[in-house]
C-alpha atoms as a PDB file:
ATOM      1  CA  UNK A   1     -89.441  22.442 -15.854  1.00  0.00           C
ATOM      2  CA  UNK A   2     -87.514  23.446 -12.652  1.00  0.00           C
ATOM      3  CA  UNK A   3     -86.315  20.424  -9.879  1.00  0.00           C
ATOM      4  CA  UNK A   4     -89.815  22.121  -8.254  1.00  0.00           C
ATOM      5  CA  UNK A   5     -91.698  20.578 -11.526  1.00  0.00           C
ATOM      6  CA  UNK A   6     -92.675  24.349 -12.333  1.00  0.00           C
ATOM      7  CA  UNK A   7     -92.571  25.487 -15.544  1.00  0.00           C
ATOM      8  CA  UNK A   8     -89.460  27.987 -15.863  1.00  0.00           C
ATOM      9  CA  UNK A   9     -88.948  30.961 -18.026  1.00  0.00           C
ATOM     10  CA  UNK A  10     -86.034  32.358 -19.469  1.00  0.00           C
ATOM     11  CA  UNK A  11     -84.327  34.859 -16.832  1.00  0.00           C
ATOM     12  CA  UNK A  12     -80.501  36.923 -17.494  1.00  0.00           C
ATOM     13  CA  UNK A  13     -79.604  40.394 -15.952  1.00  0.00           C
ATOM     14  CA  UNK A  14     -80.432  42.214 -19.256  1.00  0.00           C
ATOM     15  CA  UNK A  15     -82.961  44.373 -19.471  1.00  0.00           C
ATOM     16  CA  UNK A  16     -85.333  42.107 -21.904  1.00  0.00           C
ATOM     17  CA  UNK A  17     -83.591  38.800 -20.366  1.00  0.00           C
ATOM     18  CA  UNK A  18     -86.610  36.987 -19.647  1.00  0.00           C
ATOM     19  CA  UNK A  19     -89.870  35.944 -21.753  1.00  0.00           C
ATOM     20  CA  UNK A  20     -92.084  38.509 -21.077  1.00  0.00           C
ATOM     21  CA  UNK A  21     -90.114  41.495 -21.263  1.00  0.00           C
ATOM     22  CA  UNK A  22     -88.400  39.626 -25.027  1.00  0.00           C
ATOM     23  CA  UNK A  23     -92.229  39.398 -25.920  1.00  0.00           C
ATOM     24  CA  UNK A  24     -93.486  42.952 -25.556  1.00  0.00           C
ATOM     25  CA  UNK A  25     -90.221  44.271 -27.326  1.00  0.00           C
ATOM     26  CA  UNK A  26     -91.237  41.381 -30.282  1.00  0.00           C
ATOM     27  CA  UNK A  27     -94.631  42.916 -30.275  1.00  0.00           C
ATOM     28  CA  UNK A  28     -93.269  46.230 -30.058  1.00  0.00           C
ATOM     29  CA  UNK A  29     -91.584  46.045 -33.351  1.00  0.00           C
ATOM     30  CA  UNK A  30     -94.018  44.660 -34.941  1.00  0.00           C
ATOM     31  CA  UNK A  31     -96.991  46.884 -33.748  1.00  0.00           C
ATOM     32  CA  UNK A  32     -97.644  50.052 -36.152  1.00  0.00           C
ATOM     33  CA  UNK A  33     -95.550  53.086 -35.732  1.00  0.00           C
ATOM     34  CA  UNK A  34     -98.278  54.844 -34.314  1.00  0.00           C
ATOM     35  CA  UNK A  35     -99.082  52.512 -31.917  1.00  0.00           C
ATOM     36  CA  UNK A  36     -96.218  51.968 -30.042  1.00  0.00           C
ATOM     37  CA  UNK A  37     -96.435  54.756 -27.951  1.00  0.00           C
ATOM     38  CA  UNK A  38     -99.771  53.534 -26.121  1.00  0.00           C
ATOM     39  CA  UNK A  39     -98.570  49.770 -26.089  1.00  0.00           C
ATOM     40  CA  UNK A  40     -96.338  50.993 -23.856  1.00  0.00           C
ATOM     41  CA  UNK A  41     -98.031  53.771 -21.914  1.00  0.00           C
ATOM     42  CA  UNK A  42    -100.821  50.830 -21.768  1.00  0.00           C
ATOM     43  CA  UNK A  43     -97.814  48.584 -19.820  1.00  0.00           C
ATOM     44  CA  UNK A  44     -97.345  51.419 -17.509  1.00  0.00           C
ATOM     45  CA  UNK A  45    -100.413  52.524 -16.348  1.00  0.00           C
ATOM     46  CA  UNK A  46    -101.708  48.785 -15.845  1.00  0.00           C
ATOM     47  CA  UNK A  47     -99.891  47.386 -12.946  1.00  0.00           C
ATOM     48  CA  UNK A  48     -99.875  43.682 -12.015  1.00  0.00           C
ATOM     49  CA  UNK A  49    -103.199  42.652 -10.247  1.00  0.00           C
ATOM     50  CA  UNK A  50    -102.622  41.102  -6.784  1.00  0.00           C
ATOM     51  CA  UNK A  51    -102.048  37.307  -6.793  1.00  0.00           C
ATOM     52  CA  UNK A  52    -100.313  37.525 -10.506  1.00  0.00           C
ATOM     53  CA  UNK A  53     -97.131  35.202 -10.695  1.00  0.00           C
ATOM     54  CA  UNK A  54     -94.734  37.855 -12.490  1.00  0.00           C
ATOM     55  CA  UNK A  55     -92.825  34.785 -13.180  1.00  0.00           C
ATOM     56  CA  UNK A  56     -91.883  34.514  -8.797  1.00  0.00           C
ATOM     57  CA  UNK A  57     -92.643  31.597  -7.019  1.00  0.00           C
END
């Protein structure tokens, strides 16, 4: 928890420093050859819906 009493990811300047981005790569590797490709054509072509956190308060 942050001094806010949110609950607080992991965050660095890397380009999989925080949760989310460490957990796609993680399922990434562990998806199928085959379907890595449209996991991540899937993550491009779905954009955040309005209102979604993306981990900014």
């Amino acid at each position: 928890m942050n001094d806010a009493g949110r609950d607080t990811g992991t965050w660095d300047t890397g380009p999989v420093g925080n949760d989310t981005a460490a957990d796609f790569c993680g399922g990434l590797d562990d998806a199928a050859t085959e379907e890595g490709a449209g996991m991540i054509r899937d993550a491009l072509l779905c954009p955040p819906a309005p209102g979604d956190r993306l981990g900014l308060f």
